[in-house]
C-alpha atoms as a PDB file:
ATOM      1  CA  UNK A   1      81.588 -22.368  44.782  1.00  0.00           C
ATOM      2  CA  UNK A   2      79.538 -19.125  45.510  1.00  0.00           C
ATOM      3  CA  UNK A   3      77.786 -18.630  48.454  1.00  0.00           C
ATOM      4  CA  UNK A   4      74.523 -19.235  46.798  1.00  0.00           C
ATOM      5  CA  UNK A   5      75.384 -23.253  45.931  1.00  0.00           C
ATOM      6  CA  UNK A   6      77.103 -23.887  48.896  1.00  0.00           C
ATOM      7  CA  UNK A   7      75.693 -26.867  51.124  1.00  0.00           C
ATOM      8  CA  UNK A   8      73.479 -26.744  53.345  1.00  0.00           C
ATOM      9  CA  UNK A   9      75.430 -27.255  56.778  1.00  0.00           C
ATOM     10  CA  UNK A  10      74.334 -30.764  58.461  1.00  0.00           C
ATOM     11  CA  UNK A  11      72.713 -30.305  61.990  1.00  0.00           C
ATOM     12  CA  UNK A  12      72.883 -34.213  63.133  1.00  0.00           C
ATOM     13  CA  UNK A  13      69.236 -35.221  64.911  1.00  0.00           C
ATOM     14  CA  UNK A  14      69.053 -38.218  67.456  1.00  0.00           C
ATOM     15  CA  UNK A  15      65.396 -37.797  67.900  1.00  0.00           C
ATOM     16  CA  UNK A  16      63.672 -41.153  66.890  1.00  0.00           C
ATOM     17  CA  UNK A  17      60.159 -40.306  68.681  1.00  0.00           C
ATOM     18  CA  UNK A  18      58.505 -39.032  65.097  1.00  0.00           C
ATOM     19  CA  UNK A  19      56.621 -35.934  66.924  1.00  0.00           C
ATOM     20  CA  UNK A  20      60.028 -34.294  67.380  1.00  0.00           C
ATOM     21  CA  UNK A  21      61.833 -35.561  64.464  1.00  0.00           C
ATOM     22  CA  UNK A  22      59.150 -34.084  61.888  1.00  0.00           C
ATOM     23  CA  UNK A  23      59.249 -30.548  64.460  1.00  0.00           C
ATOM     24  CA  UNK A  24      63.113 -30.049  64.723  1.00  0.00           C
ATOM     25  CA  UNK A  25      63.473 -31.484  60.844  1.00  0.00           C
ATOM     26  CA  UNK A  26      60.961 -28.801  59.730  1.00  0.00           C
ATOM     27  CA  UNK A  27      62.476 -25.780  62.533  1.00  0.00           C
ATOM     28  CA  UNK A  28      65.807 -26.792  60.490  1.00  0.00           C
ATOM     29  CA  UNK A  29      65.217 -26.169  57.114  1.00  0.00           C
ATOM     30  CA  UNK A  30      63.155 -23.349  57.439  1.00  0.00           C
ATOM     31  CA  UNK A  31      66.644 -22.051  58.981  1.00  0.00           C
ATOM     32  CA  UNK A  32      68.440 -23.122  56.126  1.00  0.00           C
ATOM     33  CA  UNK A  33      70.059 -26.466  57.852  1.00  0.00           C
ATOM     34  CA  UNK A  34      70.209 -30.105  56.498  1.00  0.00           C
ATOM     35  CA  UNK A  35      68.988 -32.551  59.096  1.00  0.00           C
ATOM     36  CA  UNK A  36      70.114 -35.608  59.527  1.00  0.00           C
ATOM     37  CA  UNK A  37      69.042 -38.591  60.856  1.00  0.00           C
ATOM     38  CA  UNK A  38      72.011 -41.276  61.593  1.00  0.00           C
ATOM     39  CA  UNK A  39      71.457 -44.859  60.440  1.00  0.00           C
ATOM     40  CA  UNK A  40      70.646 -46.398  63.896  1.00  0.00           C
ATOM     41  CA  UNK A  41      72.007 -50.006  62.359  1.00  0.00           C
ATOM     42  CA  UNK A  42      75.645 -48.579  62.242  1.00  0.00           C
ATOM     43  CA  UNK A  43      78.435 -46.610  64.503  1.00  0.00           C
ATOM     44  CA  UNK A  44      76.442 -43.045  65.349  1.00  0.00           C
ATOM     45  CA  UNK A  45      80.021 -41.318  65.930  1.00  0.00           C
ATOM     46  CA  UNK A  46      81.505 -42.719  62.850  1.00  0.00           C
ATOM     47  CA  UNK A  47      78.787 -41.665  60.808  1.00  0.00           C
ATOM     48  CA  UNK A  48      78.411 -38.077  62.328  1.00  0.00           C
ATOM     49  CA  UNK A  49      83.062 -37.950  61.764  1.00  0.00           C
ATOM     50  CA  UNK A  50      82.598 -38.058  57.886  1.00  0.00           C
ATOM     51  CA  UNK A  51      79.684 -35.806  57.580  1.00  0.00           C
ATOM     52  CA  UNK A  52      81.435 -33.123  59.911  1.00  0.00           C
ATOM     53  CA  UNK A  53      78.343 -31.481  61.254  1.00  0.00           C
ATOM     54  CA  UNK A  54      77.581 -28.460  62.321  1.00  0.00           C
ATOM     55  CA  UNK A  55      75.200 -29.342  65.387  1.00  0.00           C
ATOM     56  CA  UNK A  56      73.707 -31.714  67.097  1.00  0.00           C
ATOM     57  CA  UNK A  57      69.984 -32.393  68.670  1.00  0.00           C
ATOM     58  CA  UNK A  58      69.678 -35.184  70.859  1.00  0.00           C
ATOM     59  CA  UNK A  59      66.963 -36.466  72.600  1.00  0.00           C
ATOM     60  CA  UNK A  60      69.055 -37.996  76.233  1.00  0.00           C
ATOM     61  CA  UNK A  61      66.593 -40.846  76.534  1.00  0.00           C
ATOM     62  CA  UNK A  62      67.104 -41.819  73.209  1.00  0.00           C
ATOM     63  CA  UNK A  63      66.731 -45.767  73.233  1.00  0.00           C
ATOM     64  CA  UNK A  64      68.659 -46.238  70.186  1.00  0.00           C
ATOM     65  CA  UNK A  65      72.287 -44.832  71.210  1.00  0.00           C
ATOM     66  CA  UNK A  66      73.393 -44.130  74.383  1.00  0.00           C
ATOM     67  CA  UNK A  67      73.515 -40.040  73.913  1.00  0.00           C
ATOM     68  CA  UNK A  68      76.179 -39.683  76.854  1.00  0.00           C
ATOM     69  CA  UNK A  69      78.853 -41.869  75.301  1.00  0.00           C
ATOM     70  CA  UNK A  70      78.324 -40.242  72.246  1.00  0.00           C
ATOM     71  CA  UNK A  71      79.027 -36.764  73.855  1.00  0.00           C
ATOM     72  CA  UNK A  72      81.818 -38.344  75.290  1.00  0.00           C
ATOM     73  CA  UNK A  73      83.485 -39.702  72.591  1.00  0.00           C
ATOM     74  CA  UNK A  74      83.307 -36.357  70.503  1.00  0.00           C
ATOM     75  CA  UNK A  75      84.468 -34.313  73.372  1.00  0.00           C
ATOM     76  CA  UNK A  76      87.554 -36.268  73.129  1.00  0.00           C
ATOM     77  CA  UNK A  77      87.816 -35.832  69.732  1.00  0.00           C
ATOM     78  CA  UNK A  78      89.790 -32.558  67.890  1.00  0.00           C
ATOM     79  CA  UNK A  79      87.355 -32.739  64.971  1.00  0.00           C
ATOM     80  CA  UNK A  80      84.202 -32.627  67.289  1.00  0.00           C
ATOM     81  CA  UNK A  81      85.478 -31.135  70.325  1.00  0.00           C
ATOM     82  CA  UNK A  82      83.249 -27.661  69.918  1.00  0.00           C
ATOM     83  CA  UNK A  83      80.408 -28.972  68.025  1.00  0.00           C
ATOM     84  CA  UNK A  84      77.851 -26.920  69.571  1.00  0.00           C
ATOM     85  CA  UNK A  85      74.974 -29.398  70.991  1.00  0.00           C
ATOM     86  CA  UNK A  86      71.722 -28.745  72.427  1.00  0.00           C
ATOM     87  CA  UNK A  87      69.637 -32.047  74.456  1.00  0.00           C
ATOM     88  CA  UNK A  88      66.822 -32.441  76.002  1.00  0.00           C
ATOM     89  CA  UNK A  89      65.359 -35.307  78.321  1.00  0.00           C
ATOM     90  CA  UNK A  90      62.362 -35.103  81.486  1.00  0.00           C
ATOM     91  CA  UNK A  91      63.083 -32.564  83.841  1.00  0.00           C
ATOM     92  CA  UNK A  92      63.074 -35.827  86.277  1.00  0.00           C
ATOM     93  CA  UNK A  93      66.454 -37.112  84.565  1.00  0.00           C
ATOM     94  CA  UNK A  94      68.706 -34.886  87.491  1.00  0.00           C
ATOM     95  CA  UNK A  95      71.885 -37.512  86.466  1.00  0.00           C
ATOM     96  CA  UNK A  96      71.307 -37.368  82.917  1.00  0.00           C
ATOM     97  CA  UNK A  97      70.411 -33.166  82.749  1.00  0.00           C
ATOM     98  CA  UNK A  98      73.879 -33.150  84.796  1.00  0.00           C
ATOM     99  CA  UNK A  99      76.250 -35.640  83.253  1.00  0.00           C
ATOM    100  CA  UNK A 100      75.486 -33.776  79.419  1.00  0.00           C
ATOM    101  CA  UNK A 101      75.722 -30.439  80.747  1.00  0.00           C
ATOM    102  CA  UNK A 102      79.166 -31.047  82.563  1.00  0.00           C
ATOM    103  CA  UNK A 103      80.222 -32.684  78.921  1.00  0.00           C
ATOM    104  CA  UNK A 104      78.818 -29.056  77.427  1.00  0.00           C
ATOM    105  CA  UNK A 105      76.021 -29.134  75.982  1.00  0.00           C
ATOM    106  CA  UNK A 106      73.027 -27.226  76.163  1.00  0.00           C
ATOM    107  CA  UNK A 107      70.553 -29.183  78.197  1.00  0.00           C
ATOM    108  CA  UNK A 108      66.609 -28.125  77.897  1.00  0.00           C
ATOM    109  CA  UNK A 109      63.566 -30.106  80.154  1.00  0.00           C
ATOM    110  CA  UNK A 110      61.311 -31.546  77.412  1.00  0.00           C
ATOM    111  CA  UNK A 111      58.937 -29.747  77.804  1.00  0.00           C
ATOM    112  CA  UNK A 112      60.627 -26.446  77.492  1.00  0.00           C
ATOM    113  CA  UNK A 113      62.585 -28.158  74.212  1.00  0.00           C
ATOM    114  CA  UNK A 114      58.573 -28.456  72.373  1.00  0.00           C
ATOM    115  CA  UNK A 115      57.382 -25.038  73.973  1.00  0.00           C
ATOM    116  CA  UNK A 116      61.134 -23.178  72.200  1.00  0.00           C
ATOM    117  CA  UNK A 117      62.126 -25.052  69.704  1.00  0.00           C
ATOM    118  CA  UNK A 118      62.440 -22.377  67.097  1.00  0.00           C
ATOM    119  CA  UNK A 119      64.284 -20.447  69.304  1.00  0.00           C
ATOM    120  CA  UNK A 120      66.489 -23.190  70.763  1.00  0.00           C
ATOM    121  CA  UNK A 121      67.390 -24.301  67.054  1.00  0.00           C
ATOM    122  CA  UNK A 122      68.023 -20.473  66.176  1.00  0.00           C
ATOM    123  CA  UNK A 123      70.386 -20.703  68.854  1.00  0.00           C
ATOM    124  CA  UNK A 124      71.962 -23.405  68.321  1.00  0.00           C
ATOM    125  CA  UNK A 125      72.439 -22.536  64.857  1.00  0.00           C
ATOM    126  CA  UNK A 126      74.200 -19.106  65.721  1.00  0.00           C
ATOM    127  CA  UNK A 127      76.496 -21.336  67.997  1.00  0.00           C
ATOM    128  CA  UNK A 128      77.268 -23.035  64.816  1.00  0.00           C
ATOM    129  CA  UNK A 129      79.484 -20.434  63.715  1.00  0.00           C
ATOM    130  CA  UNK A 130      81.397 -18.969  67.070  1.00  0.00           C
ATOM    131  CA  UNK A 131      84.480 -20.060  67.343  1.00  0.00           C
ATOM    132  CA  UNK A 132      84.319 -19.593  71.098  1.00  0.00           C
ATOM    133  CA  UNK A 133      84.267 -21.808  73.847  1.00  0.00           C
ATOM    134  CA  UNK A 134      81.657 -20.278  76.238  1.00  0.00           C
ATOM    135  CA  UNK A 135      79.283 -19.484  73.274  1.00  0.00           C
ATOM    136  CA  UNK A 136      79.634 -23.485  71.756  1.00  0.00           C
ATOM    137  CA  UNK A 137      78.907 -24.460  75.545  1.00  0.00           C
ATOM    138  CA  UNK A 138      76.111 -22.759  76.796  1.00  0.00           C
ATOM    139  CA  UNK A 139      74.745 -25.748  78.497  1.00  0.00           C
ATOM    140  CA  UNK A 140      73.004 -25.914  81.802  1.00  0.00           C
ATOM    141  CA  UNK A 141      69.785 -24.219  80.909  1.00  0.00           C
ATOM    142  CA  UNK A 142      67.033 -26.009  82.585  1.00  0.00           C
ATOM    143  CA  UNK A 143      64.445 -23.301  82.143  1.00  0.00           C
END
């Protein structure tokens, strides 16, 4: 397959407020990324295993999945393991901002996640294709 019909790679979105899902979906294709939303009704990780993603946006207050088991469960898992992932929550959420970053990912105060998001999803796509450790987990930006 050239290079030219190749897939889009899939940058999985747990965002369900619609202000940031139509931001981040529109930020991602304009960087050449497929978005996807999971089907809330069924098993997040399962779903995000057989589409093999290339990133991850999650919103950490997400009321629909609980973001940290997620993290936790693909951490654990070969497949997922360096899946670069970038989260954001209220800059009041001190457990949550510190339980995702110490599980790697790239943690952002809200309001600095709607203020960069081009640049934060131009990062995050970059991180999509290192194949090193400190680069996939550049968390604990709270900027």
């Amino acid at each position: 397959m050239s290079e030219e019909n190749a897939p889009l790679p899939v940058v999985y979105v747990l965002v369900a407020e619609r202000f940031f899902w139509d931001k981040v979906e529109g930020t991602l294709r304009a960087l050449e990324q497929r978005p996807v939303r999971p089907d809330w009704a069924t098993e997040v990780f399962q779903q995000m295993l057989e589409a093999e993603p290339a990133g991850m946006v999650a919103d950490l207050e997400n009321d629909r999945v609980d973001v940290l088991t997620l993290i936790a469960q693909m951490r654990q898992n070969d497949a997922m393991r360096e899946l670069p992932i970038l989260a954001y929550c209220s800059h009041q959420c001190h457990d949550l901002i510190e339980a995702a970053d110490g599980l790697g990912a790239h943690v952002v105060p809200r309001s600095t996640f709607a203020a960069n998001l081009v640049r934060l999803l131009m990062d995050l796509c970059r991180r999509e294709g290192s194949d090193g450790a400190t680069d996939a987990h550049a968390g604990g930006s709270r900027g």
